[in-house]
N, C-alpha and C. Protein backbone atom coordinates (compact mmCIF):
# COMPACT_ATOMS: atom_id res chain seq x y z
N UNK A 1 -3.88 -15.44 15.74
CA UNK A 1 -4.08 -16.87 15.86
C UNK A 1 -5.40 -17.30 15.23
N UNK A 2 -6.18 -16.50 14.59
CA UNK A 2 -6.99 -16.84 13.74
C UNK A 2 -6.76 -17.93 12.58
N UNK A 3 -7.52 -19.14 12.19
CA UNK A 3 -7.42 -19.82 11.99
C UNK A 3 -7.23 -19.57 10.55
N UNK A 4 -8.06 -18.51 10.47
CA UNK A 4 -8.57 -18.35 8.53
C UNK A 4 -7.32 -17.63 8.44
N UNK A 5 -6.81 -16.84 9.16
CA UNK A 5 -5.62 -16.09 8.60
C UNK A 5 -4.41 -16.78 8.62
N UNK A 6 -4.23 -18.19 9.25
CA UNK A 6 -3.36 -18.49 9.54
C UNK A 6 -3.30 -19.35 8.05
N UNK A 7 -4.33 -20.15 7.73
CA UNK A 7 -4.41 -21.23 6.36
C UNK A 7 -4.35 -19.91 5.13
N UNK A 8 -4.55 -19.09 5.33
CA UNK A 8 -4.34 -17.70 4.45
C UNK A 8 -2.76 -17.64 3.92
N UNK A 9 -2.34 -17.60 5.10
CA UNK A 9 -0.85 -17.62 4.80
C UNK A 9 0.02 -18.36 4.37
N UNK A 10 -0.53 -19.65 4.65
CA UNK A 10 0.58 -20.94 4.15
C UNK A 10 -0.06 -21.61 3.01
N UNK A 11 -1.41 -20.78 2.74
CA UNK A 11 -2.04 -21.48 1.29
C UNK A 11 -1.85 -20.24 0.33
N UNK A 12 -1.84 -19.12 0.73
CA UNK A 12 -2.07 -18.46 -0.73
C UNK A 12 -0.83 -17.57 -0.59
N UNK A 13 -0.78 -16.90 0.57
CA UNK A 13 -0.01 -15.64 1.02
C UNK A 13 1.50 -16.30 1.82
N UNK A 14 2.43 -16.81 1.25
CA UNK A 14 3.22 -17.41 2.25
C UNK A 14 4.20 -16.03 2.24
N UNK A 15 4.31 -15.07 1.26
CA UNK A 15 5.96 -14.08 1.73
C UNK A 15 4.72 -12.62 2.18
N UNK A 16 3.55 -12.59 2.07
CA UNK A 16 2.59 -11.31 2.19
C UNK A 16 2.44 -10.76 3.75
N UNK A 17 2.96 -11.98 4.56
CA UNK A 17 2.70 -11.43 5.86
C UNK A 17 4.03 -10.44 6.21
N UNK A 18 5.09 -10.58 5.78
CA UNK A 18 6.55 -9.62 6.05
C UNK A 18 6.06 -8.34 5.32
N UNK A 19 5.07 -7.68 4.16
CA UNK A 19 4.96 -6.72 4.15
C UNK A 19 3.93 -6.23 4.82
N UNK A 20 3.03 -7.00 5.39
CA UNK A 20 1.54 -6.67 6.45
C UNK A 20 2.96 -6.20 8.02
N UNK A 21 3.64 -7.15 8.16
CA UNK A 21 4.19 -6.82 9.37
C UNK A 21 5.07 -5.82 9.25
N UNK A 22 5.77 -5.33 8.11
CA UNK A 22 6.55 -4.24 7.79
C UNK A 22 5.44 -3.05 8.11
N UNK A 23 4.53 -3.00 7.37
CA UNK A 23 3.82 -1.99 7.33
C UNK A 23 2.95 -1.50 8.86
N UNK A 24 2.75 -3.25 9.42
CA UNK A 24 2.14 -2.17 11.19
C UNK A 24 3.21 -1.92 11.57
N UNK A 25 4.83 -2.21 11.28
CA UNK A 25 5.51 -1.19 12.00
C UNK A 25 5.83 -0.15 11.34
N UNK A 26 5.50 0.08 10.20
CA UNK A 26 5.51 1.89 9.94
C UNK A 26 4.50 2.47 10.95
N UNK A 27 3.54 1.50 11.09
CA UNK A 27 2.32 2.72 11.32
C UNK A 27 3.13 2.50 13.28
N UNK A 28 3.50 1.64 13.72
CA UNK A 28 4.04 1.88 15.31
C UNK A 28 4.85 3.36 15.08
N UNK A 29 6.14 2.90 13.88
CA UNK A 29 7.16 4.24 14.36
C UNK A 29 6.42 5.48 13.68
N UNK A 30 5.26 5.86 13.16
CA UNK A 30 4.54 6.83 12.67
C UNK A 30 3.92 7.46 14.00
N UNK A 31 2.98 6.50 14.76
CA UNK A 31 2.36 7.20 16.11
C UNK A 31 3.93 7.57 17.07
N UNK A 32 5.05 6.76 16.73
CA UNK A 32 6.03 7.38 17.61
C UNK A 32 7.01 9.23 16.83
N UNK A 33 6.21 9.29 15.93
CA UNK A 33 6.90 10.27 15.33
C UNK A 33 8.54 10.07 14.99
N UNK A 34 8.97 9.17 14.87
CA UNK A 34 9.77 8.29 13.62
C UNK A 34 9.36 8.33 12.61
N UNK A 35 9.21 9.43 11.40
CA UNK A 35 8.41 9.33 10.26
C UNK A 35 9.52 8.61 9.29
N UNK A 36 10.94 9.03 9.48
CA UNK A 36 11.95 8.53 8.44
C UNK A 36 12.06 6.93 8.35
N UNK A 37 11.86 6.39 9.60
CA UNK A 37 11.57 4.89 9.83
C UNK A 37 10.79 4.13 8.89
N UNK A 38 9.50 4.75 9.66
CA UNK A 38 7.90 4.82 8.94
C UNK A 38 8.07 5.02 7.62
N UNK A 39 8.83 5.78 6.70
CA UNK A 39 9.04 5.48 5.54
C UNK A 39 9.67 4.18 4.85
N UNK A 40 10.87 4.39 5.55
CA UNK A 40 11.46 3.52 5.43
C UNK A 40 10.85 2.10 5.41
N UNK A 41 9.92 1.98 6.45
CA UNK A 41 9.47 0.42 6.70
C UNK A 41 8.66 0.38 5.50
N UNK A 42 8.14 1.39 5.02
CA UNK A 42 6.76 1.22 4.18
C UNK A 42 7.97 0.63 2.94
N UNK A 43 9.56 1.10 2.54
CA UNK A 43 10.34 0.95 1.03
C UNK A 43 10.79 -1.06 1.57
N UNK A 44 10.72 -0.98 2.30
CA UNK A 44 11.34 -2.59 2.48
C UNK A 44 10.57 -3.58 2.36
N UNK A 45 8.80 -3.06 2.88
CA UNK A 45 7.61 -3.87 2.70
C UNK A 45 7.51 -4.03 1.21
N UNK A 46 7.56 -2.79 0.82
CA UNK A 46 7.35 -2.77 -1.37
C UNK A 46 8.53 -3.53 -1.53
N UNK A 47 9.18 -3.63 -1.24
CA UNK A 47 10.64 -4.54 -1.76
C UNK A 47 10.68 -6.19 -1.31
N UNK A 48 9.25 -6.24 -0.93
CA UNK A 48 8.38 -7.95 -0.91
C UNK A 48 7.39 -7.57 -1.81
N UNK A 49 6.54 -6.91 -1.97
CA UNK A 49 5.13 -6.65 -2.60
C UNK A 49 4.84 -5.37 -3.13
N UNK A 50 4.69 -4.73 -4.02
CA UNK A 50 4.41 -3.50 -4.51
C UNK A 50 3.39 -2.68 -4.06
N UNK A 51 2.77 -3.28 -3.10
CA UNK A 51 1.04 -2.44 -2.53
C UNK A 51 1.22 -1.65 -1.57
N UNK A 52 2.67 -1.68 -0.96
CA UNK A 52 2.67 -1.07 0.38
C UNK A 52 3.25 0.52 -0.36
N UNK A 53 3.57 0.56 -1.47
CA UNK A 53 3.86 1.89 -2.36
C UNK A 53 2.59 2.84 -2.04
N UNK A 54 1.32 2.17 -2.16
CA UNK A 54 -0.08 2.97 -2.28
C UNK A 54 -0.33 3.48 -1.01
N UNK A 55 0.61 2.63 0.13
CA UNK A 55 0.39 3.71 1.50
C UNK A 55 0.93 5.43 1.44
N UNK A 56 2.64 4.82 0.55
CA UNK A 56 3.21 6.12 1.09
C UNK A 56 2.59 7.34 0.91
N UNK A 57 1.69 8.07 -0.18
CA UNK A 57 1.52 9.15 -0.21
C UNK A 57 0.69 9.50 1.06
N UNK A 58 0.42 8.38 1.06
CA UNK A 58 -0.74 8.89 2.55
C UNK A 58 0.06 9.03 3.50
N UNK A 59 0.84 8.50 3.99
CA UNK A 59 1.61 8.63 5.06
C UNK A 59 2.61 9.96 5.29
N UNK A 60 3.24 10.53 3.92
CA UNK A 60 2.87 11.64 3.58
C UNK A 60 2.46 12.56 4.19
N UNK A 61 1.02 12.46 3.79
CA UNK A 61 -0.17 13.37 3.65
C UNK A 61 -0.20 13.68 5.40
N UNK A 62 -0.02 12.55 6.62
CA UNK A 62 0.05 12.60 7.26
C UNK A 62 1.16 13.29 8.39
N UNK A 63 2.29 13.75 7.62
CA UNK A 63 3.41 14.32 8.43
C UNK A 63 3.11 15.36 8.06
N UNK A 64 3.61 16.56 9.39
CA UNK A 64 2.80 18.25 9.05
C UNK A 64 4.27 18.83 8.65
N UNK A 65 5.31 18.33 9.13
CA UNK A 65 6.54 19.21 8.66
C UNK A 65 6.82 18.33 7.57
N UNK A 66 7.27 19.28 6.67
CA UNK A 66 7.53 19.20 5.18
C UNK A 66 8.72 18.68 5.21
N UNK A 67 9.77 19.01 5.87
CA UNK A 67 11.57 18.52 6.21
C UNK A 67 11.32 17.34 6.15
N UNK A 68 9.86 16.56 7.67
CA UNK A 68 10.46 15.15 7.96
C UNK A 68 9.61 14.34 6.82
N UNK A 69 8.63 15.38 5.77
CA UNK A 69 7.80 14.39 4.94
C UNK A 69 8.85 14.17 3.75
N UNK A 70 9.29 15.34 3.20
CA UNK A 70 10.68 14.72 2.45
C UNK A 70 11.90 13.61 3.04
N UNK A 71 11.90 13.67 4.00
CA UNK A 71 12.94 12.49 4.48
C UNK A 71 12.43 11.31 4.70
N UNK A 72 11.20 11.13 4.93
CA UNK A 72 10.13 9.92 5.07
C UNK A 72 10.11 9.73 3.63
N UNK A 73 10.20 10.47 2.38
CA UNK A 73 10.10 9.96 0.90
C UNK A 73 11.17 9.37 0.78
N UNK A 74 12.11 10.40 0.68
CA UNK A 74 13.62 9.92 0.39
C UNK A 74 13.90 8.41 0.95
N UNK A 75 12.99 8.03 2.24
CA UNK A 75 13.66 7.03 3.14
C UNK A 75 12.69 5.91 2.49
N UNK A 76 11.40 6.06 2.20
CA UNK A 76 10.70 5.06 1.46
C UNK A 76 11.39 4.66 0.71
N UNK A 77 11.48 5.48 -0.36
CA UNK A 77 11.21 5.39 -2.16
C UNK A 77 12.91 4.77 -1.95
N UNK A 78 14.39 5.68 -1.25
CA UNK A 78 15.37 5.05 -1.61
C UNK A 78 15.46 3.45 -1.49
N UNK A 79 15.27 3.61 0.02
CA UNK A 79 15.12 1.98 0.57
C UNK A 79 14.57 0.80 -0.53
N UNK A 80 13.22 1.43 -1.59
CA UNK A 80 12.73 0.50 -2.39
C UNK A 80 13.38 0.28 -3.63
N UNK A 81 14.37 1.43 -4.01
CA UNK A 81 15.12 1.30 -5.12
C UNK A 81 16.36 0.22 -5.01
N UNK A 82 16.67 0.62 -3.51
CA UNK A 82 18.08 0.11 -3.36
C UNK A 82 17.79 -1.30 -3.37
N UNK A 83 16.56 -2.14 -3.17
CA UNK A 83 16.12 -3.34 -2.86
C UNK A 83 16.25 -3.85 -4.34
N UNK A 84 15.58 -2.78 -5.20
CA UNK A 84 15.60 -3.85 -6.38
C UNK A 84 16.39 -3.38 -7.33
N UNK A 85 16.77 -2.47 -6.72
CA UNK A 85 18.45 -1.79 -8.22
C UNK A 85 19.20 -3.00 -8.80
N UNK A 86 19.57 -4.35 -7.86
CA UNK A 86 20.41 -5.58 -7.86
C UNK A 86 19.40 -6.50 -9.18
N UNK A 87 17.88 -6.41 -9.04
CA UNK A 87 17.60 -7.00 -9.88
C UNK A 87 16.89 -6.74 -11.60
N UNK A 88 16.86 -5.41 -11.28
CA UNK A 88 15.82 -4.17 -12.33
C UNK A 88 16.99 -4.97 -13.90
N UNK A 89 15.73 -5.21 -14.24
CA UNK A 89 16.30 -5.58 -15.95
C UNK A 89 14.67 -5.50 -16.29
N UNK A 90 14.30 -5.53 -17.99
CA UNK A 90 13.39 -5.82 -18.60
C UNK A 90 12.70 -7.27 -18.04
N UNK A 91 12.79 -7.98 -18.05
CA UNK A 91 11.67 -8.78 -17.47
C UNK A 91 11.77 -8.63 -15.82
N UNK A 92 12.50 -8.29 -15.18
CA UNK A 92 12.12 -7.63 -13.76
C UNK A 92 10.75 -6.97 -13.41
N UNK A 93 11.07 -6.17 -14.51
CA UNK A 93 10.08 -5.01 -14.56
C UNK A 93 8.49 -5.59 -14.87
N UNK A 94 8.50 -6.13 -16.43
CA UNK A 94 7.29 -7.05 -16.67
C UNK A 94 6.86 -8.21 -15.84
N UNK A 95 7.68 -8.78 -14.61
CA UNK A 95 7.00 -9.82 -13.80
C UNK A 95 6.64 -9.27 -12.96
N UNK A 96 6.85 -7.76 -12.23
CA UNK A 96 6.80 -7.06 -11.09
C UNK A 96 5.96 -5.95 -10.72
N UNK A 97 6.08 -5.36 -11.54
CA UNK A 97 5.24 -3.88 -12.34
C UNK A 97 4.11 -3.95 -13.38
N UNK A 98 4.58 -5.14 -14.04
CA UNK A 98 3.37 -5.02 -15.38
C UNK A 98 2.80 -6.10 -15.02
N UNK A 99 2.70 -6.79 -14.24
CA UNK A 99 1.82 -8.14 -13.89
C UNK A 99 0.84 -7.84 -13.78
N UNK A 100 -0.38 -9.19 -13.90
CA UNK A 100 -1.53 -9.58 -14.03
C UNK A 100 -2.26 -8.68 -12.28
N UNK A 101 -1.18 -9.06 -11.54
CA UNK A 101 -1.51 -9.03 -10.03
C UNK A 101 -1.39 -7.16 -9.88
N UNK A 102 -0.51 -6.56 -10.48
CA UNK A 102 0.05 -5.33 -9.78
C UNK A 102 -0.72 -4.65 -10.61
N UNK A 103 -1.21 -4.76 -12.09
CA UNK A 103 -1.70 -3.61 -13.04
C UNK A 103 -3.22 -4.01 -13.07
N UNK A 104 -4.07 -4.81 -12.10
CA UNK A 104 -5.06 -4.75 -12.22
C UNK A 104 -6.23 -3.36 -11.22
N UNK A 105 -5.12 -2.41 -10.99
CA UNK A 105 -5.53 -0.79 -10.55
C UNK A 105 -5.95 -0.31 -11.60
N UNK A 106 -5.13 -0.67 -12.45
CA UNK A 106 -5.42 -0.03 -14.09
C UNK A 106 -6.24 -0.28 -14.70
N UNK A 107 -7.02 -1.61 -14.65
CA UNK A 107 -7.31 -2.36 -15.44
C UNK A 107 -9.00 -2.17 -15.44
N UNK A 108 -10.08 -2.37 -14.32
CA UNK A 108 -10.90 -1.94 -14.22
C UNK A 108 -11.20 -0.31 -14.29
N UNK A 109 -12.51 -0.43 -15.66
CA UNK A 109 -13.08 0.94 -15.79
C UNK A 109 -14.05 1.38 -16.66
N UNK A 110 -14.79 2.33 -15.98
CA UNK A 110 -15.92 2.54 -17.08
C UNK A 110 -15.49 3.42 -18.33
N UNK A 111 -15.79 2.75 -19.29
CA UNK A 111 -15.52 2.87 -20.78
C UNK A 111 -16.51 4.41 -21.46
N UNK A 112 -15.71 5.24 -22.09
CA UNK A 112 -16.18 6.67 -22.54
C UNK A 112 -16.52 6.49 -24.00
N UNK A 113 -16.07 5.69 -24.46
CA UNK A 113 -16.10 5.33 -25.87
C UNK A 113 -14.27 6.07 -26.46
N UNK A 114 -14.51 5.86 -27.87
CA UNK A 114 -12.83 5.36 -28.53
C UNK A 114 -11.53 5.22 -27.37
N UNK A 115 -12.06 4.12 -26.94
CA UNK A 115 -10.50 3.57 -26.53
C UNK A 115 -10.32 4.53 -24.78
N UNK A 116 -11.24 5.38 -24.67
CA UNK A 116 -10.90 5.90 -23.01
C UNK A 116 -12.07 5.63 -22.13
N UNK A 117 -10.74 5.43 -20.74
CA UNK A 117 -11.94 4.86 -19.78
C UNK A 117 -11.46 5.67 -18.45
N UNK A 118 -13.07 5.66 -17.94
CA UNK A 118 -12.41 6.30 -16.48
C UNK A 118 -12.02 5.01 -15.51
N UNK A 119 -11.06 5.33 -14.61
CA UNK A 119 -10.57 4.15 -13.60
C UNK A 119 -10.91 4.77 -12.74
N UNK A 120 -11.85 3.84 -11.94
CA UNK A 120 -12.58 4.04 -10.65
C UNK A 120 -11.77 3.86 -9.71
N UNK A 121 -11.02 3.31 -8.99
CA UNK A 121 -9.91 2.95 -8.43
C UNK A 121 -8.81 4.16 -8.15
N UNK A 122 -8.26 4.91 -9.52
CA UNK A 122 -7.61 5.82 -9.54
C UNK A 122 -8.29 7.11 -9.10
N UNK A 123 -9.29 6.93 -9.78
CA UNK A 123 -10.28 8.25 -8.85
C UNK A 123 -10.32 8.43 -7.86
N UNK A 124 -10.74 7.27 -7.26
CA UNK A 124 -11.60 7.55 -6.19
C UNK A 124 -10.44 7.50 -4.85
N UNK A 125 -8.98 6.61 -5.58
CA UNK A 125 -7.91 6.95 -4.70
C UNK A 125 -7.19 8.48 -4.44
N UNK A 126 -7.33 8.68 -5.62
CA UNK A 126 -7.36 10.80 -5.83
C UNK A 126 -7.81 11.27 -5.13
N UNK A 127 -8.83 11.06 -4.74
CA UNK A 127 -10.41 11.95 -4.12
C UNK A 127 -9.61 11.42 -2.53
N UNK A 128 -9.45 10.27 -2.21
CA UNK A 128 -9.38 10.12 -1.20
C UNK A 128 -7.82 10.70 -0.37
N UNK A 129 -6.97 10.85 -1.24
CA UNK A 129 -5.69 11.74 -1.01
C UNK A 129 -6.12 12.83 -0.81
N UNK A 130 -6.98 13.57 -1.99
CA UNK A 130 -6.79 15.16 -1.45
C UNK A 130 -7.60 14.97 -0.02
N UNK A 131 -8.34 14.51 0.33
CA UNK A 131 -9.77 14.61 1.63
C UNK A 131 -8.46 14.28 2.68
N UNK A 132 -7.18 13.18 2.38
CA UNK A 132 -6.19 13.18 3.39
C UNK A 132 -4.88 14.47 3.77
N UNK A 133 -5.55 14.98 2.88
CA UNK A 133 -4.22 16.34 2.62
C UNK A 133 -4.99 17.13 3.79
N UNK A 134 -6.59 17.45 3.62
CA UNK A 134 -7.07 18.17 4.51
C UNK A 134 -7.33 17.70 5.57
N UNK A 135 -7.10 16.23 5.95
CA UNK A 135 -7.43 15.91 7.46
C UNK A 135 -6.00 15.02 7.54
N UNK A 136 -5.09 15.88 8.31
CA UNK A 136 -4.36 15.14 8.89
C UNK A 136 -3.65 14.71 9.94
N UNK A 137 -4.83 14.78 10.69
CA UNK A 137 -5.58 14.22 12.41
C UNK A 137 -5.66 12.78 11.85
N UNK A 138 -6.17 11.77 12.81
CA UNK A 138 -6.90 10.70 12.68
C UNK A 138 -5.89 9.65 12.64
N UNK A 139 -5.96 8.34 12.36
CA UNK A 139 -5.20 6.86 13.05
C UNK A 139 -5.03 6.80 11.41
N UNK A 140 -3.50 6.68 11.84
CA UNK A 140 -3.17 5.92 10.09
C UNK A 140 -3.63 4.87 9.42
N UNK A 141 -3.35 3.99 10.66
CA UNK A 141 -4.34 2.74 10.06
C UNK A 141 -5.61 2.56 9.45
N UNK A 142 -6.50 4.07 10.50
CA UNK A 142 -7.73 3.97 9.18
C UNK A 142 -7.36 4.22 8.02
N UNK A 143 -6.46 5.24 7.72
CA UNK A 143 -6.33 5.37 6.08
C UNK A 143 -6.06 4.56 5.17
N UNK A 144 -4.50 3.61 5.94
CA UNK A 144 -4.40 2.28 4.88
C UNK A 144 -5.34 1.42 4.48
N UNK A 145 -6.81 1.35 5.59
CA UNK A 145 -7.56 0.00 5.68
C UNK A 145 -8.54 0.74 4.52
N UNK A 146 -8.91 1.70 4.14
CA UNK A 146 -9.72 3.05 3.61
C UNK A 146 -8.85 3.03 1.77
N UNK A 147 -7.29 2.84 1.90
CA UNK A 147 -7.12 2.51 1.00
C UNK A 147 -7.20 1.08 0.09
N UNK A 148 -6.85 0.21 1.56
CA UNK A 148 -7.04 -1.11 0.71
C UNK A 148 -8.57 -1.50 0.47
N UNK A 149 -9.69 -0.63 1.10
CA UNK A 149 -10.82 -1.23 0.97
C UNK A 149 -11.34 -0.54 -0.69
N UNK A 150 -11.03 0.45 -0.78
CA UNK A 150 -11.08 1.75 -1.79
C UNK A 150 -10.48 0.35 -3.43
N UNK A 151 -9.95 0.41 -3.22
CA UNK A 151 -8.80 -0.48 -4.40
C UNK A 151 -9.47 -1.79 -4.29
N UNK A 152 -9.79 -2.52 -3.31
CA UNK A 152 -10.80 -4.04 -3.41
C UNK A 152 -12.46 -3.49 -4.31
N UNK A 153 -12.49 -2.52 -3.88
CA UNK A 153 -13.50 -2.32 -4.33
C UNK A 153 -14.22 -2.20 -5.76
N UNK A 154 -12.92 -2.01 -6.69
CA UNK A 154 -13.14 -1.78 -7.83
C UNK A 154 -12.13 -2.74 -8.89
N UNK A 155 -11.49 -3.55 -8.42
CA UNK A 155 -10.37 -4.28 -9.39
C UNK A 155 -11.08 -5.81 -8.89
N UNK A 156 -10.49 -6.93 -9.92
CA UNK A 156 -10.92 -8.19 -9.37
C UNK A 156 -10.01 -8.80 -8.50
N UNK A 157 -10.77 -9.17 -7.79
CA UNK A 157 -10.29 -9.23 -6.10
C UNK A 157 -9.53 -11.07 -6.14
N UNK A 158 -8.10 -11.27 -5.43
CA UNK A 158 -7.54 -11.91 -5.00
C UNK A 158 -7.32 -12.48 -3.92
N UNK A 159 -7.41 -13.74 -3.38
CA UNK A 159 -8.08 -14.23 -1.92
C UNK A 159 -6.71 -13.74 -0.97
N UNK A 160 -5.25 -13.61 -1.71
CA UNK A 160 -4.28 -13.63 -0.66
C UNK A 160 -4.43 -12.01 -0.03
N UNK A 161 -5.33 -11.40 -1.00
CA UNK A 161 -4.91 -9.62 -0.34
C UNK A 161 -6.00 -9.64 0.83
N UNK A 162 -6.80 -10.92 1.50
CA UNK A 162 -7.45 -10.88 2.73
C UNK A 162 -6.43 -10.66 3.73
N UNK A 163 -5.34 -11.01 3.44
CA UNK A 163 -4.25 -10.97 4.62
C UNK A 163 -3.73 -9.07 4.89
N UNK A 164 -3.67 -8.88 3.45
CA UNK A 164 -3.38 -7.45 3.73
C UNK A 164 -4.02 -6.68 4.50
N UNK A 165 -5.70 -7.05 4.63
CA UNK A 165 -6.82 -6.30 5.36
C UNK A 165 -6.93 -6.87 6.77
N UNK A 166 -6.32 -8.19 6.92
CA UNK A 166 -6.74 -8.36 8.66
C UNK A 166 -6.54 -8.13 9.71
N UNK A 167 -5.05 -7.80 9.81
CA UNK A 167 -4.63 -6.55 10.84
C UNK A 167 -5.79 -5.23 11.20
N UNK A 168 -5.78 -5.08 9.98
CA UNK A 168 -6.62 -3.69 10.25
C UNK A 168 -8.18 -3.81 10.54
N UNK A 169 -8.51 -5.34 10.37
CA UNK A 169 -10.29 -5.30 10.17
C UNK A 169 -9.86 -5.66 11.75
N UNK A 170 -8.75 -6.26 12.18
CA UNK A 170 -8.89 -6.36 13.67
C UNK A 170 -8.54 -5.25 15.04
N UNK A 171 -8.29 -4.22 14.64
CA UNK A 171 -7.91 -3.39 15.14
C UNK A 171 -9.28 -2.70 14.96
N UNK A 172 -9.78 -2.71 13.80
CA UNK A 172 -11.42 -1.87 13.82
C UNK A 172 -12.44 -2.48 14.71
N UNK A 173 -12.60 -4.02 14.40
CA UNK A 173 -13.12 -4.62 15.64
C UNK A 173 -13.22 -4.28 17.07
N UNK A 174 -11.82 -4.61 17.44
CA UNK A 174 -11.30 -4.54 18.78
C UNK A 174 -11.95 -2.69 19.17
């Protein structure tokens, strides 16, 4: 009932809150050990917004049996195909995937000279996967909030992805 989150939503973010709410219920059926769910919720959230993709490996990273982390993929990734199999054509792809909004992960980076650059963003999301491979104790939610803060940190920042972070800046609070 926050005020800022609420004018958040009906000014910038009006369809962003169904993948914020998809995604705290991965992370509910995740602490319930429902991981196939938890996947699942994470392929239906991407099938509003493409960002909730950058959870799954972590979530992943987070299941210790290998059986239910493959069925938590299978249950993501199908769920997100099956969402947009109905619409996948060439400009699907370029309004969805190659947009201004989705490829700016890519986009920031320090420059090596002829034409290569390192992406800080991609790095440092690397770095922060393997460090999740070896700890996988701890509250999921820190990881997503760890990822979305990781990725704000280095791309130019958009006022509606405050919504993506407030669940979680309120749960850190609290």
């Amino acid at each position: 009932f926050n005020p800022f989150t609420i004018v958040l939503i009906y000014v910038f973010a009006n369809i962003d809150i169904i993948p914020v709410l998809l995604t705290l219920g991965s992370i509910y059926f995740f602490r319930k050990n429902k991981y196939i769910l938890s996947g699942g919720l994470i392929g239906i959230a991407a099938g509003f917004k493409t960002y909730p993709l950058l959870f799954l490996p972590f979530l992943l990273a987070k299941i210790k049996d290998s059986n239910q982390r493959i069925k938590a993929l299978v249950s993501g990734l199908g769920i997100f195909l099956l969402i947009i199999l109905p619409f996948f054509s060439k400009s699907f792809f370029s309004l969805s995937f190659a947009s201004g909004l989705t490829t700016r992960i890519f986009s920031g980076g320090v420059s090596l000279g002829f034409g290569e650059a390192i992406l800080p963003a991609v790095v440092s999301l690397s770095v922060f996967f393997l460090y999740s491979l070896e700890k996988t104790y701890g509250n999921l939610w820190k990881t997503y909030l760890g990822v979305l803060l990781l990725v704000f940190s280095f791309i130019h920042f958009h006022i509606q992805w405050l919504l993506w972070i407030a669940p979680f800046m309120v749960m850190l609070f609290v």
